[in-house]
Protein backbone atom coordinates (compact mmCIF):
# COMPACT_ATOMS: atom_id res chain seq x y z
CA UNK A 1 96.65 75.37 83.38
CA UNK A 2 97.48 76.82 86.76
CA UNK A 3 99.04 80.05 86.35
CA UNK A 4 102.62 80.97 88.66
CA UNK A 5 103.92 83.86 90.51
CA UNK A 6 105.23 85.43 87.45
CA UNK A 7 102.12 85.25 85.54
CA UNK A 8 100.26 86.26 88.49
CA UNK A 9 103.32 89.79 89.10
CA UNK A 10 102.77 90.74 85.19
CA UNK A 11 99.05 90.71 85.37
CA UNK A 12 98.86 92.30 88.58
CA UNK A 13 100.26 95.18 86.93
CA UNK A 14 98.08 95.44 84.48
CA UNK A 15 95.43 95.71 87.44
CA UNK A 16 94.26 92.70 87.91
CA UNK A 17 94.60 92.45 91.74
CA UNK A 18 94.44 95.70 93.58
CA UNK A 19 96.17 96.56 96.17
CA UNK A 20 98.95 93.83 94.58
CA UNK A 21 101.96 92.31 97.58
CA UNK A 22 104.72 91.43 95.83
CA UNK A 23 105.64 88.67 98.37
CA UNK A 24 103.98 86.50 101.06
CA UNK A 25 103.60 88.52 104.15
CA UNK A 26 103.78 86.95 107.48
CA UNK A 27 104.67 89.98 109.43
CA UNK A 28 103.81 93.67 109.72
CA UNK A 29 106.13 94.86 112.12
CA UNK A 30 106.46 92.98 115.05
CA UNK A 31 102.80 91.60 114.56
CA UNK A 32 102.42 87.77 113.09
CA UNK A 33 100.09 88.26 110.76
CA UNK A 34 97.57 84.97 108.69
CA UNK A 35 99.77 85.33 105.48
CA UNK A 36 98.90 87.14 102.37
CA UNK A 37 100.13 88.41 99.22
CA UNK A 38 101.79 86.05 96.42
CA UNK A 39 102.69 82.39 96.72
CA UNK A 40 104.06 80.27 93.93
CA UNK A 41 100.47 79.42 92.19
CA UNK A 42 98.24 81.90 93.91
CA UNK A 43 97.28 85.01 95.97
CA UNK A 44 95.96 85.35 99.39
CA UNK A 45 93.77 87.87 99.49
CA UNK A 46 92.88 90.01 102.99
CA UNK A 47 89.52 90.30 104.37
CA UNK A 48 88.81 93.89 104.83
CA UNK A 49 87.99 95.64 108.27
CA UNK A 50 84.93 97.43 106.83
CA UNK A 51 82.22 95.31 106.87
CA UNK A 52 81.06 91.47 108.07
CA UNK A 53 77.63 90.22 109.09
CA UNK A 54 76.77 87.27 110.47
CA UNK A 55 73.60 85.39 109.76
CA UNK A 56 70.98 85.12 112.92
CA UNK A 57 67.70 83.05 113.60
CA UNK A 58 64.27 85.39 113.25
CA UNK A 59 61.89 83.34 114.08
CA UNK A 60 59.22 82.51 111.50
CA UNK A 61 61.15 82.97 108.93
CA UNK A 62 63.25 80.71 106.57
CA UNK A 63 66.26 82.43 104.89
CA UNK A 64 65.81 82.45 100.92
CA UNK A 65 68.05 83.03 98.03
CA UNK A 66 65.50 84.26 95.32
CA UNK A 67 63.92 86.63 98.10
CA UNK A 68 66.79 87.39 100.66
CA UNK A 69 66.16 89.34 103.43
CA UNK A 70 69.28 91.27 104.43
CA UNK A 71 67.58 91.35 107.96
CA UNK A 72 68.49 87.59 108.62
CA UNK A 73 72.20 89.49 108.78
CA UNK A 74 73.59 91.30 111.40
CA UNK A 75 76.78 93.34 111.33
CA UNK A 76 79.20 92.74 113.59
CA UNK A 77 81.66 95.22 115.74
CA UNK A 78 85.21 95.23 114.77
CA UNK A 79 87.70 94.35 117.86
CA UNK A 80 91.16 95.63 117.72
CA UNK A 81 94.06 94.27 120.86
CA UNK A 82 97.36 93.45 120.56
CA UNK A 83 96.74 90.72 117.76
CA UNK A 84 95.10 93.09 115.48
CA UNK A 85 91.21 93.93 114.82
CA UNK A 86 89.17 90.81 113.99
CA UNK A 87 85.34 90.17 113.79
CA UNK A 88 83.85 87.14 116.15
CA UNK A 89 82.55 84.23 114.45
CA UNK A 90 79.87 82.25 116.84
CA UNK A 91 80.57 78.69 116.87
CA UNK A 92 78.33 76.45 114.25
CA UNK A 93 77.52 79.83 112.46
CA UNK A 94 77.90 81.59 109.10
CA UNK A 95 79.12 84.85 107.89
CA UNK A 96 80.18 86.85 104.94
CA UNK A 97 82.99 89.52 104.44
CA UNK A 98 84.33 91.42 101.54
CA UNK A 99 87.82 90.63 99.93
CA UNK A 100 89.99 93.93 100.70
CA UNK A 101 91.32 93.30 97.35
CA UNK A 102 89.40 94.21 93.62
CA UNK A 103 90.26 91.95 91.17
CA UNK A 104 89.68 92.00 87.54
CA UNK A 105 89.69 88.53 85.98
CA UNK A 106 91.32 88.18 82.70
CA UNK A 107 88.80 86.99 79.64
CA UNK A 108 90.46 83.51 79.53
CA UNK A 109 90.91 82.33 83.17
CA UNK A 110 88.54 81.61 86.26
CA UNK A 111 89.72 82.19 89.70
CA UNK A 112 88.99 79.65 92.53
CA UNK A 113 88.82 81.12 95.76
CA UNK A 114 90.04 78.32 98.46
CA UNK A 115 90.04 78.34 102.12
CA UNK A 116 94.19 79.10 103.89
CA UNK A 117 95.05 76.24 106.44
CA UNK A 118 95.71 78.57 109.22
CA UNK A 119 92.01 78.70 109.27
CA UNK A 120 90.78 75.24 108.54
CA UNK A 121 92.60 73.86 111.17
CA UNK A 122 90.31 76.26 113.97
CA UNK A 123 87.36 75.15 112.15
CA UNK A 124 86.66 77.74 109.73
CA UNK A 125 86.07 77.37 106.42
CA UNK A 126 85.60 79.30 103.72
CA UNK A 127 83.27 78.43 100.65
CA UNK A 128 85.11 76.91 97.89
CA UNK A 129 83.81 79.79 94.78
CA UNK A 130 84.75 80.89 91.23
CA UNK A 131 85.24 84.38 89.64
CA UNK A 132 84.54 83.59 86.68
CA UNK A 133 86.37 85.00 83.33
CA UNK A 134 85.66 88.63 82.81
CA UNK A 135 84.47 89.74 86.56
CA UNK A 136 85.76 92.66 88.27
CA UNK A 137 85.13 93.70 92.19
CA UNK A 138 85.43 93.14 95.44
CA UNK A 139 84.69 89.27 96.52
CA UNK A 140 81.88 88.42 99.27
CA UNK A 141 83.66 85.83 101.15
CA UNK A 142 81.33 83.09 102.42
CA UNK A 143 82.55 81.70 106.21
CA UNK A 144 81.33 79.50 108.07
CA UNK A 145 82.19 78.34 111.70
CA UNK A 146 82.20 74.73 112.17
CA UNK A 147 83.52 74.29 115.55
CA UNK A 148 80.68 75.28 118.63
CA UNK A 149 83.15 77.73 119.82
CA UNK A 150 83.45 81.26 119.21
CA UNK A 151 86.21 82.28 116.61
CA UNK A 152 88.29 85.29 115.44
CA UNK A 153 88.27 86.54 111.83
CA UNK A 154 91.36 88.48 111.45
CA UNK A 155 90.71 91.55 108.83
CA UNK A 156 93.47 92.98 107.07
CA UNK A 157 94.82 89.79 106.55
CA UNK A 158 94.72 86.55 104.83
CA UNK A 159 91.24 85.06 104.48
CA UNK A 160 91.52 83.36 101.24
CA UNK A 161 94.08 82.09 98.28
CA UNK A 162 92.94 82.70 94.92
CA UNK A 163 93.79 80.15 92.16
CA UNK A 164 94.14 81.26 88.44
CA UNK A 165 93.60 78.84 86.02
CA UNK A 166 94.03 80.02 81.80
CA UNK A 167 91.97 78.77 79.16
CA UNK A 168 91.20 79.10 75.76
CA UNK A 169 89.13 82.07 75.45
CA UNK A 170 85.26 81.32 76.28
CA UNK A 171 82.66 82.49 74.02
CA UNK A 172 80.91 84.77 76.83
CA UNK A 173 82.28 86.47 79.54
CA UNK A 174 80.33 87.14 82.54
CA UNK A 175 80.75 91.12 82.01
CA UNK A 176 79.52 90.47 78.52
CA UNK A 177 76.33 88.09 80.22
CA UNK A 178 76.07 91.36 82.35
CA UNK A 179 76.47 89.21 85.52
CA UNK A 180 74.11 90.30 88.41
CA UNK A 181 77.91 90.11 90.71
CA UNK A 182 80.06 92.66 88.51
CA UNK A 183 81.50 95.40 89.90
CA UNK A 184 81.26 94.50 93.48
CA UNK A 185 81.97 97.70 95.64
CA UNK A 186 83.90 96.52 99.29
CA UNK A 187 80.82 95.96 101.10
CA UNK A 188 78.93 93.05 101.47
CA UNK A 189 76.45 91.83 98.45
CA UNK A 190 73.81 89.54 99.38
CA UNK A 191 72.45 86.92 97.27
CA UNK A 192 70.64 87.71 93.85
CA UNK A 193 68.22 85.94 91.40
């Protein structure tokens, strides 16, 4: 079952999302901001400002998940104006962030993180991804750029919703699998066999 606002408030004080927004935010001062914080069945989590890279073409070379080469990603500056400080997205190009967020998932629910509207609708989506029962850190956020022009990534503000759904308890946790993703720090992880 999906779990609410309520169910989301208790367990957020019992540290399960850290920092925790009590309510939606849509502004920080006079600045509109992408929305995060709690909804009625989830949490938008913010991207945060310290670290996104952006995969790039070396030639000769083909990117691989069982031998990734953190070379195939660049970091990329952070821009601050009047909107607030965002990272550039190329057009028709991939990236990954960190969640600003650490999260500790209960031992009988999985998270799905989902993609916020504001951004599918200027072409960027975000992989749809689990955190699976028993996994604590920071999330690498997977985006990707579909539109051929050039896109802002707002950090410090919402990126993704997270969706809690409760179980019956499974009979391994990832912590107790020793996943090769547990305790994420907020920096970019790249893939691992």
């Amino acid at each position: 079952m999906i779990k609410n606002d309520t169910w989301i408030t208790q367990m957020a004080d019992k540290g399960m999302i850290t920092p925790f927004e009590a309510k939606l935010v849509r502004r920080v001062d006079t600045l509109h901001v992408i929305s995060y914080g709690l909804s009625s069945f989830g949490y938008d989590i913010r991207l945060s400002p310290v670290e996104f890279r952006i995969f790039r073409h070396i030639p000769g070379t083909v990117v691989d998940p069982k031998n990734f080469n953190p070379e195939n990603l660049e970091p990329t500056q952070l821009h601050h104006d009047q909107q607030g400080d965002y990272f550039i997205l190329p057009g028709h190009s991939y990236g990954l962030g960190v969640a600003l967020e650490r999260i500790e998932v209960p031992e009988n629910v999985t998270v799905l993180c989902i993609g916020k509207s504001t951004y599918a609708r200027a072409g960027i989506i975000a992989n749809l991804t689990p955190a699976e029962a028993g996994w604590r850190g920071h999330l690498t956020l997977e985006v990707s750029n579909s539109s051929p022009a050039d896109c802002r990534i707002y950090a410090d503000e919402g990126i993704v919703q997270l969706l809690f759904f409760e179980s019956e308890l499974c009979s391994v946790t990832y912590e107790q699998r020793k996943g090769k993703y547990q305790d994420q720090p907020e920096k970019v992880v790249f893939s691992k066999v």
